[in-house]
PDB file of N, CA and C in Angstrom:
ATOM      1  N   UNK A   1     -16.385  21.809 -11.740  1.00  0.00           N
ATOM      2  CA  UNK A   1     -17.406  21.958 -10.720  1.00  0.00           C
ATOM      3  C   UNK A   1     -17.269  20.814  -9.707  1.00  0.00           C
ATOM      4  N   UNK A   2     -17.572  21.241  -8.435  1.00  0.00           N
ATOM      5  CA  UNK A   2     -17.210  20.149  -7.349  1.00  0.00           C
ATOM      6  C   UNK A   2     -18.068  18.674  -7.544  1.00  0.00           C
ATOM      7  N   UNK A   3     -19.647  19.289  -8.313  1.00  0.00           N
ATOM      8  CA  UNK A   3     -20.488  18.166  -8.110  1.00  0.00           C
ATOM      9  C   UNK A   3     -19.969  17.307  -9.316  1.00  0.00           C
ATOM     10  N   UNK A   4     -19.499  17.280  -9.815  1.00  0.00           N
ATOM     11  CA  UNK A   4     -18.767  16.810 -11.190  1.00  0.00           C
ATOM     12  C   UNK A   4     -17.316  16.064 -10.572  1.00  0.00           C
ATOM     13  N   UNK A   5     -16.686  16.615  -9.423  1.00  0.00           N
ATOM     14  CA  UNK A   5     -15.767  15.552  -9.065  1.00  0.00           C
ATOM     15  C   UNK A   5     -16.195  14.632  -8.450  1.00  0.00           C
ATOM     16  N   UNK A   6     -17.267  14.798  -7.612  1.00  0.00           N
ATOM     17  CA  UNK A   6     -18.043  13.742  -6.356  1.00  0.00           C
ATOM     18  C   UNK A   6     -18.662  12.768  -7.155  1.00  0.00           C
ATOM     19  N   UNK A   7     -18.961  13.419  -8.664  1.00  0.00           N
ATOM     20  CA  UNK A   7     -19.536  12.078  -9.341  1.00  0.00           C
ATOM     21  C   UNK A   7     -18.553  11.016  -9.703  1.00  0.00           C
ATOM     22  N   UNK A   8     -17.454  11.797 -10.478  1.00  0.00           N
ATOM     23  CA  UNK A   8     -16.467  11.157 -10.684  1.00  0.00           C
ATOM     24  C   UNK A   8     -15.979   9.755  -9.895  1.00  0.00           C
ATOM     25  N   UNK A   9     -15.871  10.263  -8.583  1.00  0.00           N
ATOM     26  CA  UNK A   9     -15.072  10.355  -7.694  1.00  0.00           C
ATOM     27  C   UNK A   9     -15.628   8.908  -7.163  1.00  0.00           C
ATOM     28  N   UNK A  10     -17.585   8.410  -7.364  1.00  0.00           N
ATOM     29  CA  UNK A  10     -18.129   8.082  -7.145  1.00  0.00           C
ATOM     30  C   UNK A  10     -17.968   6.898  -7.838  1.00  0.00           C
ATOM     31  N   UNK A  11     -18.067   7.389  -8.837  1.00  0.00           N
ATOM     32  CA  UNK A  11     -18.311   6.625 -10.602  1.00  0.00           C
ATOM     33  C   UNK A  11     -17.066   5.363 -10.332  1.00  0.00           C
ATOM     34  N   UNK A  12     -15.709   6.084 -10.244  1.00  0.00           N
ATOM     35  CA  UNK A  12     -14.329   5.311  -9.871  1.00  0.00           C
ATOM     36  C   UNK A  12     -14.509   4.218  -8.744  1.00  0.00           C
ATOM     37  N   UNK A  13     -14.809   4.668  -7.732  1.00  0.00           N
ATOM     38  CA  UNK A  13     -14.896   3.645  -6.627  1.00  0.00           C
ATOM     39  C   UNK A  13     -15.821   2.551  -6.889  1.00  0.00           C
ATOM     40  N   UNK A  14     -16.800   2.419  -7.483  1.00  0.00           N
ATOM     41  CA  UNK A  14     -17.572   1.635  -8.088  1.00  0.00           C
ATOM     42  C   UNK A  14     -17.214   0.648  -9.298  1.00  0.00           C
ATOM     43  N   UNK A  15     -16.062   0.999 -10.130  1.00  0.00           N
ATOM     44  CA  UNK A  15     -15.553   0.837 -11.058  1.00  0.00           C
ATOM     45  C   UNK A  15     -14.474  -1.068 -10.613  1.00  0.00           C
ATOM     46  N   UNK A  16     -15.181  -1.881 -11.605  1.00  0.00           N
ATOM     47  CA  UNK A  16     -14.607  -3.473 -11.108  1.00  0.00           C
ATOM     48  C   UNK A  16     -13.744  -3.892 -12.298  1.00  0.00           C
ATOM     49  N   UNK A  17     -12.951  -4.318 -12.139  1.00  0.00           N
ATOM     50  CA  UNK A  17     -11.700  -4.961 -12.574  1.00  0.00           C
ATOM     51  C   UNK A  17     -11.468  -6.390 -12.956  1.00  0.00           C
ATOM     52  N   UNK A  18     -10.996  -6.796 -14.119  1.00  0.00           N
ATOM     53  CA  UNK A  18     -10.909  -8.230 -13.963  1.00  0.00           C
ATOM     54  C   UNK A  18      -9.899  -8.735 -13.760  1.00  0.00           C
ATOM     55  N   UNK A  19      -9.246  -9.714 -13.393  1.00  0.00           N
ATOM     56  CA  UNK A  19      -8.145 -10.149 -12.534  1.00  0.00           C
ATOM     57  C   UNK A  19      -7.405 -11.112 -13.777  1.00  0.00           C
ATOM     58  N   UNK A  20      -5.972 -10.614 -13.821  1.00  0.00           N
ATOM     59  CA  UNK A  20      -4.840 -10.694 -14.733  1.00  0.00           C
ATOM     60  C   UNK A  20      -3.903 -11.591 -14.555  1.00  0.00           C
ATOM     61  N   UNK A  21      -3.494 -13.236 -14.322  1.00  0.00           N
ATOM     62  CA  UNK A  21      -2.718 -13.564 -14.061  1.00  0.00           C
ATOM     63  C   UNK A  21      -1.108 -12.952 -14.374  1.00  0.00           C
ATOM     64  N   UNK A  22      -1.424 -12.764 -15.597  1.00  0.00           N
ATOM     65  CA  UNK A  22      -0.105 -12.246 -16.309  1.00  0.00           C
ATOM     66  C   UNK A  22       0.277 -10.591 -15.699  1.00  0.00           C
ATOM     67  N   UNK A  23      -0.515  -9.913 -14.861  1.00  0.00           N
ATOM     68  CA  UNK A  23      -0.106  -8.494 -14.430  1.00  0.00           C
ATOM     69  C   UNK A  23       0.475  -8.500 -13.543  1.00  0.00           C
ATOM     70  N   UNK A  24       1.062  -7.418 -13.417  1.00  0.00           N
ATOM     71  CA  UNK A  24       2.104  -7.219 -11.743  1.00  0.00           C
ATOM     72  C   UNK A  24       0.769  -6.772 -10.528  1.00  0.00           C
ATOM     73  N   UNK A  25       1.273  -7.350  -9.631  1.00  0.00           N
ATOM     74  CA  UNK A  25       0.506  -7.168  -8.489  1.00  0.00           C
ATOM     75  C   UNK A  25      -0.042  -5.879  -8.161  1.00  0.00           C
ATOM     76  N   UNK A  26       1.431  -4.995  -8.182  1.00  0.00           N
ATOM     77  CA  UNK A  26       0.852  -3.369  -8.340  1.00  0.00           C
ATOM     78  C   UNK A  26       0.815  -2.878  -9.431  1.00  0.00           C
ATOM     79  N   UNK A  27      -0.445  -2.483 -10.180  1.00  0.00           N
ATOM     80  CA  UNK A  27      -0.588  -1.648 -10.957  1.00  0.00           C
ATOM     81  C   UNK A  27      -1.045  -0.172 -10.659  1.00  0.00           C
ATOM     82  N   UNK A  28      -0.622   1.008 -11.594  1.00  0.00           N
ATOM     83  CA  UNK A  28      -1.181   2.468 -11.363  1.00  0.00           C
ATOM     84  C   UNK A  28      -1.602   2.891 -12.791  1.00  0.00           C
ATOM     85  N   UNK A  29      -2.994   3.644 -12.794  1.00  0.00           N
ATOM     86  CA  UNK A  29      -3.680   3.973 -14.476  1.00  0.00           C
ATOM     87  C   UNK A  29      -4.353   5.386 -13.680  1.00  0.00           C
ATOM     88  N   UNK A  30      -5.139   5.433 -14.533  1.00  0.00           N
ATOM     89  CA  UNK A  30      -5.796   6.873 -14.677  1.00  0.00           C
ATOM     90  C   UNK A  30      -6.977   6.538 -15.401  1.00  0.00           C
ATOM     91  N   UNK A  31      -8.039   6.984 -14.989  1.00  0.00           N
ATOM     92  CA  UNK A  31      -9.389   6.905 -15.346  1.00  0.00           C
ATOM     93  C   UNK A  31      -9.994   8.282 -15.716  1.00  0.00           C
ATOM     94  N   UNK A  32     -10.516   8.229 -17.120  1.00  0.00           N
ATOM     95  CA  UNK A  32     -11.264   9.771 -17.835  1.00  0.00           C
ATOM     96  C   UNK A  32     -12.320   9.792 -17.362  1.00  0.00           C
ATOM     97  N   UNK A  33     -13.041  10.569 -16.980  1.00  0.00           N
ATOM     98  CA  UNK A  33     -14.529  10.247 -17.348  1.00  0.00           C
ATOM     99  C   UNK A  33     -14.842  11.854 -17.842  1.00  0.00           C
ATOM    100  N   UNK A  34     -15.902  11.255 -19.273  1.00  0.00           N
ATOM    101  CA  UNK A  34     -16.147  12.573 -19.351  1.00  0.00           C
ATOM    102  C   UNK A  34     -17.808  13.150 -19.739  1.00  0.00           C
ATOM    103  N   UNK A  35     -18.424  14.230 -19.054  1.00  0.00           N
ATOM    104  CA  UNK A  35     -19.332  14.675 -18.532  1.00  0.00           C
ATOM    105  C   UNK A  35     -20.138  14.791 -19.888  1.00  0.00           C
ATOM    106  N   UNK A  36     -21.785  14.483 -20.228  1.00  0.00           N
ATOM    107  CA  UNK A  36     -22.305  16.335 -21.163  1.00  0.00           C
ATOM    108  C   UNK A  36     -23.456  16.475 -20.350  1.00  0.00           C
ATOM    109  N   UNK A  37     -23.924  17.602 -20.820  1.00  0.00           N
ATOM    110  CA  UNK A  37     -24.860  18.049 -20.107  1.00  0.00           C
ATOM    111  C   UNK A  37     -26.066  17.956 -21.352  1.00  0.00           C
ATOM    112  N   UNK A  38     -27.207  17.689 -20.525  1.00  0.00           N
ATOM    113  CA  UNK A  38     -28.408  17.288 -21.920  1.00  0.00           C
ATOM    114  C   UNK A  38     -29.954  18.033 -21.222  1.00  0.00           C
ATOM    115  N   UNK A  39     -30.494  18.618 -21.474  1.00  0.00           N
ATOM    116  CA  UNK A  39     -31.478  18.693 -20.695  1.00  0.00           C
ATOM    117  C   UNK A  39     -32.654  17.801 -21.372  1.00  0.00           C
TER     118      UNK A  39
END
């Protein structure tokens, strides 16, 4: 569902990092997120 990517989508950009001396400058990952529904 679209409103389920915009959250996502939301959720990610918001999402902070802590800083790695030991990492390469560029890194690339992949982030899950996953939904339930509760009423």
């Amino acid at each position: 569902a679209q409103c389920l990517v915009s959250q996502a989508k939301e959720a990610a950009l918001k999402t902070k990092w802590s800083a790695d001396a030991k990492a390469p400058s560029k890194q690339v990952g992949t982030i899950k997120y996953r939904f339930s529904l509760s009423q």
